[in-house]
PDB file of N, CA and C in Angstrom:
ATOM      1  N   UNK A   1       0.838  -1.192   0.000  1.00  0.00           N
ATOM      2  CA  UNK A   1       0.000   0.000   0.000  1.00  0.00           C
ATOM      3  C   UNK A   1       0.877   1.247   0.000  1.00  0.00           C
ATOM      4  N   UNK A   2       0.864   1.991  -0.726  1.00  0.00           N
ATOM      5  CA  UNK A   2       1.177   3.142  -0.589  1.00  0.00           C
ATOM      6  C   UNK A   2       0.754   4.332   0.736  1.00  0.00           C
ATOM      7  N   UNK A   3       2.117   4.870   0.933  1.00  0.00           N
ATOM      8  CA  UNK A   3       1.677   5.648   2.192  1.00  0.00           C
ATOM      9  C   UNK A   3       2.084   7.215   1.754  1.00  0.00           C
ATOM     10  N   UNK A   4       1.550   8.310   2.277  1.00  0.00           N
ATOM     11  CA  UNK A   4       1.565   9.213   2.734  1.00  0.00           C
ATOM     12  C   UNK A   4       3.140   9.572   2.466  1.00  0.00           C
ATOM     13  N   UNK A   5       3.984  10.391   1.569  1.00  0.00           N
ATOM     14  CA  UNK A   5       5.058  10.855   2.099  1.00  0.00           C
ATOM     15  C   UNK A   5       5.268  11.601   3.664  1.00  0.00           C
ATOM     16  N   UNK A   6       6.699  11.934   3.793  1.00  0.00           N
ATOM     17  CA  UNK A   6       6.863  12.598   4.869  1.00  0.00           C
ATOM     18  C   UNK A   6       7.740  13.845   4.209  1.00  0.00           C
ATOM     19  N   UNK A   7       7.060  15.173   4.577  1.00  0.00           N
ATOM     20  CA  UNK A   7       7.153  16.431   4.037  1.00  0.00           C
ATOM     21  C   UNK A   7       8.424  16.650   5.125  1.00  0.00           C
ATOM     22  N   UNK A   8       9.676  17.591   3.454  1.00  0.00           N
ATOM     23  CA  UNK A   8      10.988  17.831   4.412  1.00  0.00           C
ATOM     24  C   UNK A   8      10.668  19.161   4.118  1.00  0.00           C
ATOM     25  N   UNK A   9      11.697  19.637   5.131  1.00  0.00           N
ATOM     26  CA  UNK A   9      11.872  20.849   5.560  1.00  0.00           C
ATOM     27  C   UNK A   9      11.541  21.609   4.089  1.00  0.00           C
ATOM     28  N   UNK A  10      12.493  21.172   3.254  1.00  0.00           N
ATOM     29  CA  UNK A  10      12.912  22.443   1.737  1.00  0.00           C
ATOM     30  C   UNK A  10      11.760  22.181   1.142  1.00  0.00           C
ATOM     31  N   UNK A  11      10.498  20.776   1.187  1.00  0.00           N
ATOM     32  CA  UNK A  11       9.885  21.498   0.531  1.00  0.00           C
ATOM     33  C   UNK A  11       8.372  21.993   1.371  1.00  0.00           C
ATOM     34  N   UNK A  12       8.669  22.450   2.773  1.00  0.00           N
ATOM     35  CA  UNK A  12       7.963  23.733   3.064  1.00  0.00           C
ATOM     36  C   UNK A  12       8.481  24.981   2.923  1.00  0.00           C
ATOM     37  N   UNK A  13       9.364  24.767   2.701  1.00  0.00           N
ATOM     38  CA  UNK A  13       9.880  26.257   2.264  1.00  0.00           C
ATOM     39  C   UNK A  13       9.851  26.833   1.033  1.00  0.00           C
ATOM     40  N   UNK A  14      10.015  25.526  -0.255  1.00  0.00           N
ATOM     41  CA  UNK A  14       9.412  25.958  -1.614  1.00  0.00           C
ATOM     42  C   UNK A  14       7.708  26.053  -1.429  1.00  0.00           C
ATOM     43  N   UNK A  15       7.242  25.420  -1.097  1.00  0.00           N
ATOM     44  CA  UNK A  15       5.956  25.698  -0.838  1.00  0.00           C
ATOM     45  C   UNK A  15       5.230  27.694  -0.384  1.00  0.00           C
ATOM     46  N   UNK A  16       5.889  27.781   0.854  1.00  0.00           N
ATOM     47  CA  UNK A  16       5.981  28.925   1.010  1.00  0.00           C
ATOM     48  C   UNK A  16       6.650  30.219   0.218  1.00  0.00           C
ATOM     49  N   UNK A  17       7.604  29.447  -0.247  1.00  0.00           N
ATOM     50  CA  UNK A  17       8.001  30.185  -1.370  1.00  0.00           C
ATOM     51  C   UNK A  17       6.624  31.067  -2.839  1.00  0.00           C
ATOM     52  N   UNK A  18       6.205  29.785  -3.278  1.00  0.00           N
ATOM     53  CA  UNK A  18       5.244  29.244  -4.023  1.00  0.00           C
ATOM     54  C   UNK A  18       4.462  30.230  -3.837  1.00  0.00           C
ATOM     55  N   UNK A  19       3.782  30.074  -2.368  1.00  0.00           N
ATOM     56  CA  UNK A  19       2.670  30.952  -1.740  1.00  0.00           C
ATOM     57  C   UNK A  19       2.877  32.826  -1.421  1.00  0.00           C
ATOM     58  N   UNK A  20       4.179  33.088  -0.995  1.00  0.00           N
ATOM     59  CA  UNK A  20       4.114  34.342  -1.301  1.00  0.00           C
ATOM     60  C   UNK A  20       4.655  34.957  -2.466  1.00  0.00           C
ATOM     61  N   UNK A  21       4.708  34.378  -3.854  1.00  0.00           N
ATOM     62  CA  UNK A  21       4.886  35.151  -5.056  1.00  0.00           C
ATOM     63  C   UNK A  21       3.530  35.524  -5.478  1.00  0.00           C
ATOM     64  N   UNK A  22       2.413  35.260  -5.059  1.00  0.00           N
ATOM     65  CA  UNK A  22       1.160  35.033  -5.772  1.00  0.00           C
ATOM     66  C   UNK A  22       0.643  36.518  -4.894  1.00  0.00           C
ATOM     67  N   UNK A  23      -0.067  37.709  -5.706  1.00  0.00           N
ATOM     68  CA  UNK A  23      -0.570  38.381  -4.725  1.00  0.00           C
ATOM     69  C   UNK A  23      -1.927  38.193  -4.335  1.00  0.00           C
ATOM     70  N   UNK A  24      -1.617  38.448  -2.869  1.00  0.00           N
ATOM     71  CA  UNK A  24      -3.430  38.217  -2.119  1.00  0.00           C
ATOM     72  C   UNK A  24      -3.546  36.874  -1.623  1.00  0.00           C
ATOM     73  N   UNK A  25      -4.518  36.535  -2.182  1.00  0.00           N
ATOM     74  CA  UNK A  25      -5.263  34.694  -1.937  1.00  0.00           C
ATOM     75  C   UNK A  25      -4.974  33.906  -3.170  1.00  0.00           C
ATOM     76  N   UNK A  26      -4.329  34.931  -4.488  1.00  0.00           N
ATOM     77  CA  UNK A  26      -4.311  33.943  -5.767  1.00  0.00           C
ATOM     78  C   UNK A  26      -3.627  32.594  -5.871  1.00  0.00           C
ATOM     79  N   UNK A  27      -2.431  32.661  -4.951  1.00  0.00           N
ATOM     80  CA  UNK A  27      -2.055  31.112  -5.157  1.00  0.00           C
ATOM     81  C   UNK A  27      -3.448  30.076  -4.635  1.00  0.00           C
ATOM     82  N   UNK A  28      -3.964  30.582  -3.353  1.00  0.00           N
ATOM     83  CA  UNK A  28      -4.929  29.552  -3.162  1.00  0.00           C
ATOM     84  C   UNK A  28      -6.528  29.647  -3.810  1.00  0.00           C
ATOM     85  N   UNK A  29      -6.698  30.662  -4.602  1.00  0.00           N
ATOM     86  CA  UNK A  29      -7.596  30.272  -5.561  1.00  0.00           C
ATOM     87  C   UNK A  29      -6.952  29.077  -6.570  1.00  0.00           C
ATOM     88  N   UNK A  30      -5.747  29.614  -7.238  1.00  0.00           N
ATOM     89  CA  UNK A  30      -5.777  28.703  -8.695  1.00  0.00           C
ATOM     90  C   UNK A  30      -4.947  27.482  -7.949  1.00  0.00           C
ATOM     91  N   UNK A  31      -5.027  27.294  -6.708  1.00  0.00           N
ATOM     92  CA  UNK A  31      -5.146  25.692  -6.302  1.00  0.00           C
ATOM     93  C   UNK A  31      -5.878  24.750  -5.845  1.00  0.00           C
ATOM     94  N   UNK A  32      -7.221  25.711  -5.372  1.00  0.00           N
ATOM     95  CA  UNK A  32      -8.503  25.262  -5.490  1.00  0.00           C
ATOM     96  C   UNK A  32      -8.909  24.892  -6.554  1.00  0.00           C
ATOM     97  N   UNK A  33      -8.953  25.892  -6.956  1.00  0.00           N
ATOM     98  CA  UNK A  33      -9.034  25.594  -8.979  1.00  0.00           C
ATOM     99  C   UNK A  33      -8.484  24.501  -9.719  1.00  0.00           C
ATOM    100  N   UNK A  34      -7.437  24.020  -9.506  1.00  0.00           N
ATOM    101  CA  UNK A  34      -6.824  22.932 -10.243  1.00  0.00           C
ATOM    102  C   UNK A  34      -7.594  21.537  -9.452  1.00  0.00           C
ATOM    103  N   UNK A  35      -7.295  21.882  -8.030  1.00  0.00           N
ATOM    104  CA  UNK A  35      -8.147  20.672  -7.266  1.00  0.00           C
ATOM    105  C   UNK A  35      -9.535  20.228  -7.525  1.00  0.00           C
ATOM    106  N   UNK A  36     -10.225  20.842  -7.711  1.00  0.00           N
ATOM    107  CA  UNK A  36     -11.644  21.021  -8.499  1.00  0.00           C
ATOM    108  C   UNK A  36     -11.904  20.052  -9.622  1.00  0.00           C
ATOM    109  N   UNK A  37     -10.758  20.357 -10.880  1.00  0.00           N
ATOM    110  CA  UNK A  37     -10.490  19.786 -11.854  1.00  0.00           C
ATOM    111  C   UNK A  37      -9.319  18.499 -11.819  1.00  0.00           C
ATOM    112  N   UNK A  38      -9.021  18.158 -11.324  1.00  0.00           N
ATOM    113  CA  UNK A  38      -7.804  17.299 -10.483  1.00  0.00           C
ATOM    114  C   UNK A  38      -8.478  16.155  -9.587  1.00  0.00           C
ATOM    115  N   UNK A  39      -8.978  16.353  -8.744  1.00  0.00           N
ATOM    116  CA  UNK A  39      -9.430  15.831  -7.666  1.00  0.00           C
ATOM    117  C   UNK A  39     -10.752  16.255  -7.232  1.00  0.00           C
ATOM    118  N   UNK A  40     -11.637  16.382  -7.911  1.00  0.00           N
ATOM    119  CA  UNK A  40     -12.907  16.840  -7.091  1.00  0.00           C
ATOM    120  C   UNK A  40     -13.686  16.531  -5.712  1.00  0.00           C
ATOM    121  N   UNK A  41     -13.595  15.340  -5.326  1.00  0.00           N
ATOM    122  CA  UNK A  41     -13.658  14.707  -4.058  1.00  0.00           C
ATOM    123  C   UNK A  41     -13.409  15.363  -3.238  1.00  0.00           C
ATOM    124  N   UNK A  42     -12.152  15.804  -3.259  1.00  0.00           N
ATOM    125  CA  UNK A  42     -11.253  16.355  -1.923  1.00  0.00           C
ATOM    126  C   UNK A  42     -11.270  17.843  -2.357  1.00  0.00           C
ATOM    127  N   UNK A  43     -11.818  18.321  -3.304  1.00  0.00           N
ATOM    128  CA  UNK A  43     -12.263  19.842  -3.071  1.00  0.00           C
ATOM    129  C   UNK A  43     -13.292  20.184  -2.204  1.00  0.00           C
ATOM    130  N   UNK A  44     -14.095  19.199  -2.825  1.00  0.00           N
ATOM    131  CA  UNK A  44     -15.483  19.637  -2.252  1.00  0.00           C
ATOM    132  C   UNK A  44     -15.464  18.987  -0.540  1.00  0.00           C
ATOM    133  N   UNK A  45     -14.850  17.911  -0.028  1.00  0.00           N
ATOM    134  CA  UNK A  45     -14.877  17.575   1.095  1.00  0.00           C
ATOM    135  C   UNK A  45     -13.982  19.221   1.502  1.00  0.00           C
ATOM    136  N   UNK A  46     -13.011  19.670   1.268  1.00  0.00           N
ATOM    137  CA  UNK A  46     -12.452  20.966   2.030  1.00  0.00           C
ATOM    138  C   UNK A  46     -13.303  21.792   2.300  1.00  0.00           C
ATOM    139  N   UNK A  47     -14.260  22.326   0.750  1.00  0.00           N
ATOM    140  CA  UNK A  47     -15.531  23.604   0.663  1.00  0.00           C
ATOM    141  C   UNK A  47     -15.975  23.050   1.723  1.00  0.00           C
ATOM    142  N   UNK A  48     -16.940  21.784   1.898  1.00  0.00           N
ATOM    143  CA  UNK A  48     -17.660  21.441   2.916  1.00  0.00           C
ATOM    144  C   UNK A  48     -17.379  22.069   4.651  1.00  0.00           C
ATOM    145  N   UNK A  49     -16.540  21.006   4.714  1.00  0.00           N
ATOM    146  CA  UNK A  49     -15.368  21.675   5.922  1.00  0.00           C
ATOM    147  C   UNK A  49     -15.012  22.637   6.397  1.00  0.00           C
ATOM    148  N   UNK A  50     -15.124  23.824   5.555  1.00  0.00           N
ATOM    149  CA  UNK A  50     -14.651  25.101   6.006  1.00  0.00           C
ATOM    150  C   UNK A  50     -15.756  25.694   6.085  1.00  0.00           C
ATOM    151  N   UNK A  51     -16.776  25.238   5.365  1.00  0.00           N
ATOM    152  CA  UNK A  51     -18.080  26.018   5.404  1.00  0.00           C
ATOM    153  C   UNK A  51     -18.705  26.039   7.188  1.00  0.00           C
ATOM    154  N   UNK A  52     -18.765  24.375   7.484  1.00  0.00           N
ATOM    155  CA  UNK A  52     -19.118  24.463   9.328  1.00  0.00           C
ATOM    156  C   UNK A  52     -18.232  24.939  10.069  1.00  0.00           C
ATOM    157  N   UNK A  53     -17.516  26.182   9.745  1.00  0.00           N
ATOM    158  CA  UNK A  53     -16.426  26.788  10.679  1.00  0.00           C
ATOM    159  C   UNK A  53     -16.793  27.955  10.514  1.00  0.00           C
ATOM    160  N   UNK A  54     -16.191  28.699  11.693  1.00  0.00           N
ATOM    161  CA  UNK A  54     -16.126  30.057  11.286  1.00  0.00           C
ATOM    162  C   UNK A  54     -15.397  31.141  11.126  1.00  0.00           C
ATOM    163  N   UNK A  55     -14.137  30.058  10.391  1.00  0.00           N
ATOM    164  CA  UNK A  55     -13.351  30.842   9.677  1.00  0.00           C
ATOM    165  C   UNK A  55     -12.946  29.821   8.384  1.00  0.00           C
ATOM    166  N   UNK A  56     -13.692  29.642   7.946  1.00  0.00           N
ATOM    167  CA  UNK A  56     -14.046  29.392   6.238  1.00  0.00           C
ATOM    168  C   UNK A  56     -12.514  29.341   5.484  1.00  0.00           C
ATOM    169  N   UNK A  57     -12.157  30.615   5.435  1.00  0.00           N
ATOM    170  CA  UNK A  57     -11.273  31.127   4.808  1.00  0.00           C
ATOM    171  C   UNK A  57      -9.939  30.500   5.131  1.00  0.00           C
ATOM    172  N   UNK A  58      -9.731  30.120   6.645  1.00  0.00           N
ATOM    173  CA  UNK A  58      -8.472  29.759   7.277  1.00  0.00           C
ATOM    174  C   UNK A  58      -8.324  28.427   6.990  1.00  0.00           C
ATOM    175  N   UNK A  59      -9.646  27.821   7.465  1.00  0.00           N
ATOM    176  CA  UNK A  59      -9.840  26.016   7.383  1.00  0.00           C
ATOM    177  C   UNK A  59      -9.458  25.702   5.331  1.00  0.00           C
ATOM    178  N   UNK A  60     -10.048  26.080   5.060  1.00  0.00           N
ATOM    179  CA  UNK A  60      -9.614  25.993   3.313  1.00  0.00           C
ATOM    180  C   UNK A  60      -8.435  26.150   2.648  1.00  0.00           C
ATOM    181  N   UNK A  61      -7.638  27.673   3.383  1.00  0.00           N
ATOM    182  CA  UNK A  61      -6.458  27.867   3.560  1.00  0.00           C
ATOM    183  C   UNK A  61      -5.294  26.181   4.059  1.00  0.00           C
ATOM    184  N   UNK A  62      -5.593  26.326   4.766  1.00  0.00           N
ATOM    185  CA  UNK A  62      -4.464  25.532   5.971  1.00  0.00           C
ATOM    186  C   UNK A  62      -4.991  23.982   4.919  1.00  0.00           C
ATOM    187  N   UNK A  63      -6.449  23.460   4.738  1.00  0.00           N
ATOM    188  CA  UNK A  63      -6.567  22.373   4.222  1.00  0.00           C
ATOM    189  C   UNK A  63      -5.526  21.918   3.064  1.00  0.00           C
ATOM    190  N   UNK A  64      -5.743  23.347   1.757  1.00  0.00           N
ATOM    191  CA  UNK A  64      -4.955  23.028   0.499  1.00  0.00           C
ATOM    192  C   UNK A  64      -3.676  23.447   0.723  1.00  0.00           C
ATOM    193  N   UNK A  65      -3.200  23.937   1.553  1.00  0.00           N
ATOM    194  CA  UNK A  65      -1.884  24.087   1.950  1.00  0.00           C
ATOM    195  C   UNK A  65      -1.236  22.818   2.075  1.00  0.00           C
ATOM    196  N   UNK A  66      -1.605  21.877   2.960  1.00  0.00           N
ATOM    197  CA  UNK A  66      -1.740  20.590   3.332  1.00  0.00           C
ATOM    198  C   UNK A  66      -1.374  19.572   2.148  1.00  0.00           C
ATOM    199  N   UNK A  67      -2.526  19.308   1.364  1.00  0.00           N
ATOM    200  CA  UNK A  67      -2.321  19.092   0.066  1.00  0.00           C
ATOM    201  C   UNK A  67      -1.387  19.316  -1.047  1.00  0.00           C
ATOM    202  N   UNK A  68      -0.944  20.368  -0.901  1.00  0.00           N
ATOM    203  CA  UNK A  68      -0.098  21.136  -1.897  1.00  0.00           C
ATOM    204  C   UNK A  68       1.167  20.139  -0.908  1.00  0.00           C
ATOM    205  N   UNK A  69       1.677  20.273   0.252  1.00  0.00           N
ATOM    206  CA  UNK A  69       2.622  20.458   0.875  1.00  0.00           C
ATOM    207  C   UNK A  69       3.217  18.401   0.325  1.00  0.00           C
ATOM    208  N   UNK A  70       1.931  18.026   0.538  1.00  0.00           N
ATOM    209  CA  UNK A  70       1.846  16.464   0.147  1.00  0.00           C
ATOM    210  C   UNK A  70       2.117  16.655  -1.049  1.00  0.00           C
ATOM    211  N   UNK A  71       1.891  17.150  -2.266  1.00  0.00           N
ATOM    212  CA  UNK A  71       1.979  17.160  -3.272  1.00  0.00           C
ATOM    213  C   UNK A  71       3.292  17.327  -3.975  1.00  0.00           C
ATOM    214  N   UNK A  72       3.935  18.028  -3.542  1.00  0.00           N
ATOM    215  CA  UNK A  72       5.077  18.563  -3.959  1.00  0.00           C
ATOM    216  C   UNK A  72       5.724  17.553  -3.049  1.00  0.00           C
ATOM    217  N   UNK A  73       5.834  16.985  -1.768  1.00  0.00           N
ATOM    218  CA  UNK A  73       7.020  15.891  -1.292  1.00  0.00           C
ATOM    219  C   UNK A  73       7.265  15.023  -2.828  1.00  0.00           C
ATOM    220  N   UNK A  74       5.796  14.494  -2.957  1.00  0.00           N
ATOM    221  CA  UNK A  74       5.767  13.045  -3.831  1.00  0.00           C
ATOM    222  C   UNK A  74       6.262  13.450  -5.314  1.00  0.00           C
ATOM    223  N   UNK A  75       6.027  15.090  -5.457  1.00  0.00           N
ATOM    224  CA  UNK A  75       7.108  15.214  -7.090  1.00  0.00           C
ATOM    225  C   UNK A  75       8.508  15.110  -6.550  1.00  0.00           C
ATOM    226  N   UNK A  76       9.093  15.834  -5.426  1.00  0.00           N
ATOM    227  CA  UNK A  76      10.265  15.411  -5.653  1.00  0.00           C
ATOM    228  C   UNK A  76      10.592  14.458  -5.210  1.00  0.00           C
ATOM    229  N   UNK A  77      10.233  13.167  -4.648  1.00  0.00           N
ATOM    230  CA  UNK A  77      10.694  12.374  -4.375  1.00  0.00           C
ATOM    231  C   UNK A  77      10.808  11.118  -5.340  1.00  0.00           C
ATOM    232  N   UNK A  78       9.576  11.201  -6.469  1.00  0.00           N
ATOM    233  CA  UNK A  78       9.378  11.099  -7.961  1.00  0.00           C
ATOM    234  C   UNK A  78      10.893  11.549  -8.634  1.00  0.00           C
ATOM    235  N   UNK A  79      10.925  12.518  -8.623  1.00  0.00           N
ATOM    236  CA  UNK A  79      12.494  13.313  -9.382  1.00  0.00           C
ATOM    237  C   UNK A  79      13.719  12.166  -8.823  1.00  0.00           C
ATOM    238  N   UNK A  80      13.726  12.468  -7.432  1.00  0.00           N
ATOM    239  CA  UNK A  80      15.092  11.769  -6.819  1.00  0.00           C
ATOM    240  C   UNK A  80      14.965  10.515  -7.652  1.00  0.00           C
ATOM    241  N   UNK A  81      14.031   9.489  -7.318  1.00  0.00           N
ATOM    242  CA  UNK A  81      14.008   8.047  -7.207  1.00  0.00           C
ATOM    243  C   UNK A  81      14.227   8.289  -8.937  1.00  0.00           C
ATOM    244  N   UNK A  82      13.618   8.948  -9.934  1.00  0.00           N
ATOM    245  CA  UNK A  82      14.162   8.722 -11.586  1.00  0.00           C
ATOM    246  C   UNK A  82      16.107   9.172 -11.639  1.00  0.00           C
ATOM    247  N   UNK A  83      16.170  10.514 -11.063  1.00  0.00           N
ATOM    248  CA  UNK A  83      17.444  11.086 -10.920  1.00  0.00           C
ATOM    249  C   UNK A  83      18.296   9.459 -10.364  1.00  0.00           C
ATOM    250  N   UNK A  84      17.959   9.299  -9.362  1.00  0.00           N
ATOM    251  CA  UNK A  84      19.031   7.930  -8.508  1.00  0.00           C
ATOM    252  C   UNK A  84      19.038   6.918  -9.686  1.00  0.00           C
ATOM    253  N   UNK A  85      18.069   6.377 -10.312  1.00  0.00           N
ATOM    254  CA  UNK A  85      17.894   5.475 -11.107  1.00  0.00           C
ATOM    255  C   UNK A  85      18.943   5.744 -12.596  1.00  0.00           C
ATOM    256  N   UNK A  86      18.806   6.868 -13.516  1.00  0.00           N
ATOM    257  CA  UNK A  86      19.616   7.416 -14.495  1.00  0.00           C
ATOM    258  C   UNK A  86      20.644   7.520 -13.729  1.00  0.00           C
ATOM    259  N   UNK A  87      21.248   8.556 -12.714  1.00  0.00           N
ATOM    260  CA  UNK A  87      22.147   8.067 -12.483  1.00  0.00           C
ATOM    261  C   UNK A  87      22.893   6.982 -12.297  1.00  0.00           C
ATOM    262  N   UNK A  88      22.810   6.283 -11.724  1.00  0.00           N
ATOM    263  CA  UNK A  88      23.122   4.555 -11.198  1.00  0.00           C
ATOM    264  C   UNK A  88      23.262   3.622 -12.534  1.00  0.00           C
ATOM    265  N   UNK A  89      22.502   4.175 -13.449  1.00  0.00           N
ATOM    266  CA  UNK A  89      22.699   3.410 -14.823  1.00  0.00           C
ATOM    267  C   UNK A  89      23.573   3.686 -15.422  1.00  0.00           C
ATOM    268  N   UNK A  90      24.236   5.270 -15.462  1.00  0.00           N
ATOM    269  CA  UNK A  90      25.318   5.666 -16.010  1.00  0.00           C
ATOM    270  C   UNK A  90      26.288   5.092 -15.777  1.00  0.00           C
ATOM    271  N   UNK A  91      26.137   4.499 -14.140  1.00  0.00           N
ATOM    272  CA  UNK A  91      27.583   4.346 -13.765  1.00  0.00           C
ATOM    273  C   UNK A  91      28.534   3.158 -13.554  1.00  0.00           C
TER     274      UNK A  91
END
């Protein structure tokens, strides 16, 4: 079964990176946005979620943050494991 990466340090920091080039809320609109179209399930379970709160905005926030943060471990760890592999063949 596949599990859950474990998020390193660098990539909360590209993440954050990520998040303050965008001005305002736009990074987390057009990552709602992709999630929507991507994953609809787990959009709409977040909308849901943030809606019985009452701070909407934060819970949705912090949710696709979350996501994103998962997201980006498993590309680069995708990269390494092809990178280790080409490498290792070269050699």
């Amino acid at each position: 079964m596949n599990q859950l990466p474990t998020v390193t340090k660098e990539i909360g920091y590209a993440v954050c990176a990520e998040l303050e080039q965008e001005p305002g809320n736009q990074y987390i609109v057009k990552l709602l946005e992709r999630l929507e179209k991507e994953n609809p399930c787990i959009a709409e379970f977040i909308s849901r979620l943030a809606m019985q709160h009452s701070d909407p905005v934060g819970v949705s926030t912090s949710a696709l943050l979350v996501y994103r943060l998962l997201e980006s471990q498993i590309e680069a760890d995708r990269l390494k494991k092809e990178f280790d592999l080409t490498h290792s063949q070269k050699s």
